[in-house]
C-alpha atoms as a PDB file:
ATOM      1  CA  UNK A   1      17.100  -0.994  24.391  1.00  0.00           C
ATOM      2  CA  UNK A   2      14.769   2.134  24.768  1.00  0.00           C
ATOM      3  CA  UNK A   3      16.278   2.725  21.082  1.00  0.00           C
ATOM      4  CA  UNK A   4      15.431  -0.541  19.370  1.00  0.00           C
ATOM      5  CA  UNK A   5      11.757  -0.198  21.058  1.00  0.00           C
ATOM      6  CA  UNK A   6      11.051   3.411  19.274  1.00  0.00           C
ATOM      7  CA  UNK A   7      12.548   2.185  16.237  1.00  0.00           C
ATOM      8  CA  UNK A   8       9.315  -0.966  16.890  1.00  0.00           C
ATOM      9  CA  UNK A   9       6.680   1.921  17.427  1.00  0.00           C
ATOM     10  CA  UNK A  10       7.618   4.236  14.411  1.00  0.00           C
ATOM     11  CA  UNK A  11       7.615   1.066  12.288  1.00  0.00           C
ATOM     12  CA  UNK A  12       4.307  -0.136  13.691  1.00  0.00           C
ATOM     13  CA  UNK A  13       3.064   3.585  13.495  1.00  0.00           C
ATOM     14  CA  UNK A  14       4.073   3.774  10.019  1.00  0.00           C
ATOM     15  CA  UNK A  15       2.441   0.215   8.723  1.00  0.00           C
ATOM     16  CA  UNK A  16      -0.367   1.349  10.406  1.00  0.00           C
ATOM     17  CA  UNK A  17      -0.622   4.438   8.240  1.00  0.00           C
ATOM     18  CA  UNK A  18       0.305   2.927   5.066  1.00  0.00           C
ATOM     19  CA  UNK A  19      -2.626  -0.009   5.953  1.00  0.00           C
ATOM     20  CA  UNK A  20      -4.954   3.043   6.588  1.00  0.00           C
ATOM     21  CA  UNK A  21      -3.903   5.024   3.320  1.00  0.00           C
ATOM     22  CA  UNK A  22      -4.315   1.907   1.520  1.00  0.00           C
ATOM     23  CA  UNK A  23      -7.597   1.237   3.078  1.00  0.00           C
ATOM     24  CA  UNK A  24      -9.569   4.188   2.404  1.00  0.00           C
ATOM     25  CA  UNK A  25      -8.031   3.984  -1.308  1.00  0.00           C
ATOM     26  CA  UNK A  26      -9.596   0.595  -2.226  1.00  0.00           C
ATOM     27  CA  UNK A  27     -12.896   2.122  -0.278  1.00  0.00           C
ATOM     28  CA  UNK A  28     -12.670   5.076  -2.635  1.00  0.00           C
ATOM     29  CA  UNK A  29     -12.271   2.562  -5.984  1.00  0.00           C
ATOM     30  CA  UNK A  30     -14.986   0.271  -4.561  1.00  0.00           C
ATOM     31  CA  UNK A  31     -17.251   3.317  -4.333  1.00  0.00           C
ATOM     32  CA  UNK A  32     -16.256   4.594  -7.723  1.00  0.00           C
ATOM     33  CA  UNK A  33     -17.745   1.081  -9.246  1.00  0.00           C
ATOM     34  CA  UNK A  34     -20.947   1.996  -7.680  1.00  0.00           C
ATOM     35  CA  UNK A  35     -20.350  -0.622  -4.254  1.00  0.00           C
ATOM     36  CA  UNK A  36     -20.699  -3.616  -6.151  1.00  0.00           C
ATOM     37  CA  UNK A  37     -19.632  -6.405  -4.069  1.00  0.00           C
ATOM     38  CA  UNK A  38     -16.940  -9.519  -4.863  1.00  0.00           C
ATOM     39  CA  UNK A  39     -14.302  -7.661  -5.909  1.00  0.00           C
ATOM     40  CA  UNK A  40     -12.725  -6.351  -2.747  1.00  0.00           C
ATOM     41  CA  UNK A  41      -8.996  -8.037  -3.070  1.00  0.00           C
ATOM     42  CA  UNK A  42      -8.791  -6.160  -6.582  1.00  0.00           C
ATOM     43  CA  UNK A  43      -9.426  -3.001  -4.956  1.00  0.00           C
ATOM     44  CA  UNK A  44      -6.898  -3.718  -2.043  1.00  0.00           C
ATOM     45  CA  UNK A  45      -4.274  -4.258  -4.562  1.00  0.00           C
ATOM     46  CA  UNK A  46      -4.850  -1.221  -6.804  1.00  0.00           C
ATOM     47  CA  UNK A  47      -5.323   0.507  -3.932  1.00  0.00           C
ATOM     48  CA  UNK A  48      -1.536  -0.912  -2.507  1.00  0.00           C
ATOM     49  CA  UNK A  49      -0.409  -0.195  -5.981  1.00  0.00           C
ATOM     50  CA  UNK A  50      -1.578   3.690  -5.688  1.00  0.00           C
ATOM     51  CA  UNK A  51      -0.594   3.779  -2.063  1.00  0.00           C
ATOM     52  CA  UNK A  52       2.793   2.796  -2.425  1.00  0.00           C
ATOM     53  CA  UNK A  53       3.729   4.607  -5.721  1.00  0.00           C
ATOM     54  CA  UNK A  54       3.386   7.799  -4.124  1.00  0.00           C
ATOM     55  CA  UNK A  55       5.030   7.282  -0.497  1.00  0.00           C
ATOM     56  CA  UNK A  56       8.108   7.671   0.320  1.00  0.00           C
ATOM     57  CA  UNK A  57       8.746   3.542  -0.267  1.00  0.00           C
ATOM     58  CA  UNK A  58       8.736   4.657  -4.383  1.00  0.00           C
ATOM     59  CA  UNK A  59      11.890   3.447  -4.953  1.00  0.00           C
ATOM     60  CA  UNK A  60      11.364   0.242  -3.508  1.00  0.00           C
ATOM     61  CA  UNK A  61       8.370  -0.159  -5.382  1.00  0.00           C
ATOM     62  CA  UNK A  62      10.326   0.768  -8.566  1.00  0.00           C
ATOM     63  CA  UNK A  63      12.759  -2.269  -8.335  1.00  0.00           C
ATOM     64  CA  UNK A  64       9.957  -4.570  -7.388  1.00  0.00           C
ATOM     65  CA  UNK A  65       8.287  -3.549 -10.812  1.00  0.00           C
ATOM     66  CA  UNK A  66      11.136  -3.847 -12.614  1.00  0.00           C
ATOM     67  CA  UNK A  67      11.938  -7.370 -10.811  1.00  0.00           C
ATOM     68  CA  UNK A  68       8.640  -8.282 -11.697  1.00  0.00           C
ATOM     69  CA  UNK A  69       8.299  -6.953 -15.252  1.00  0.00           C
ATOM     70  CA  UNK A  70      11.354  -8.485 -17.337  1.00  0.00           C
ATOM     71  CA  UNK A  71      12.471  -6.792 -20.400  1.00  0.00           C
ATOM     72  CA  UNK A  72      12.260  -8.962 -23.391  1.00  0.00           C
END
C-alpha cells in the first residue's frame, strides 16, 4: 500500500511540474506579444506543445502527432 501511495505523490509531483513548466511558458509567449489580452488558451497550448516536446514524455508526444497528423 505504502508503494501504490508514492507511486500517487511522484505522479502528482510530476503533473504539478509539467502544469508549472507549462505555465510560465504560455506567460513567457503572452509577454513576448506585448500582454495583449484574449488569447490566453493559444498560449497554454503552444506553451503544452513546447513543454511536452522537450520532457521526457517526447515519445508519447511523437505518436500523438503522428496519430493526429495522417500521411496522405
Amino acid at each position: 500500500m505504502e508503494s501504490k501511495n508514492l507511486t500517487r505523490e511522484r505522479q502528482k509531483l510530476m503533473v504539478n511540474l509539467l502544469e508549472r513548466k507549462i505555465r510560465l511558458c504560455a506567460r513567457q509567449f503572452y509577454e513576448e506579444r506585448g500582454q495583449e489580452d484574449g488569447r490566453a488558451l493559444d498560449d497554454w497550448v503552444k506553451a503544452e506543445s513546447e513543454v511536452l516536446k522537450s520532457s521526457i514524455l517526447r515519445p508519447l508526444w511523437a505518436v500523438r502527432d503522428e496519430v493526429q497528423s495522417p500521411e496522405a
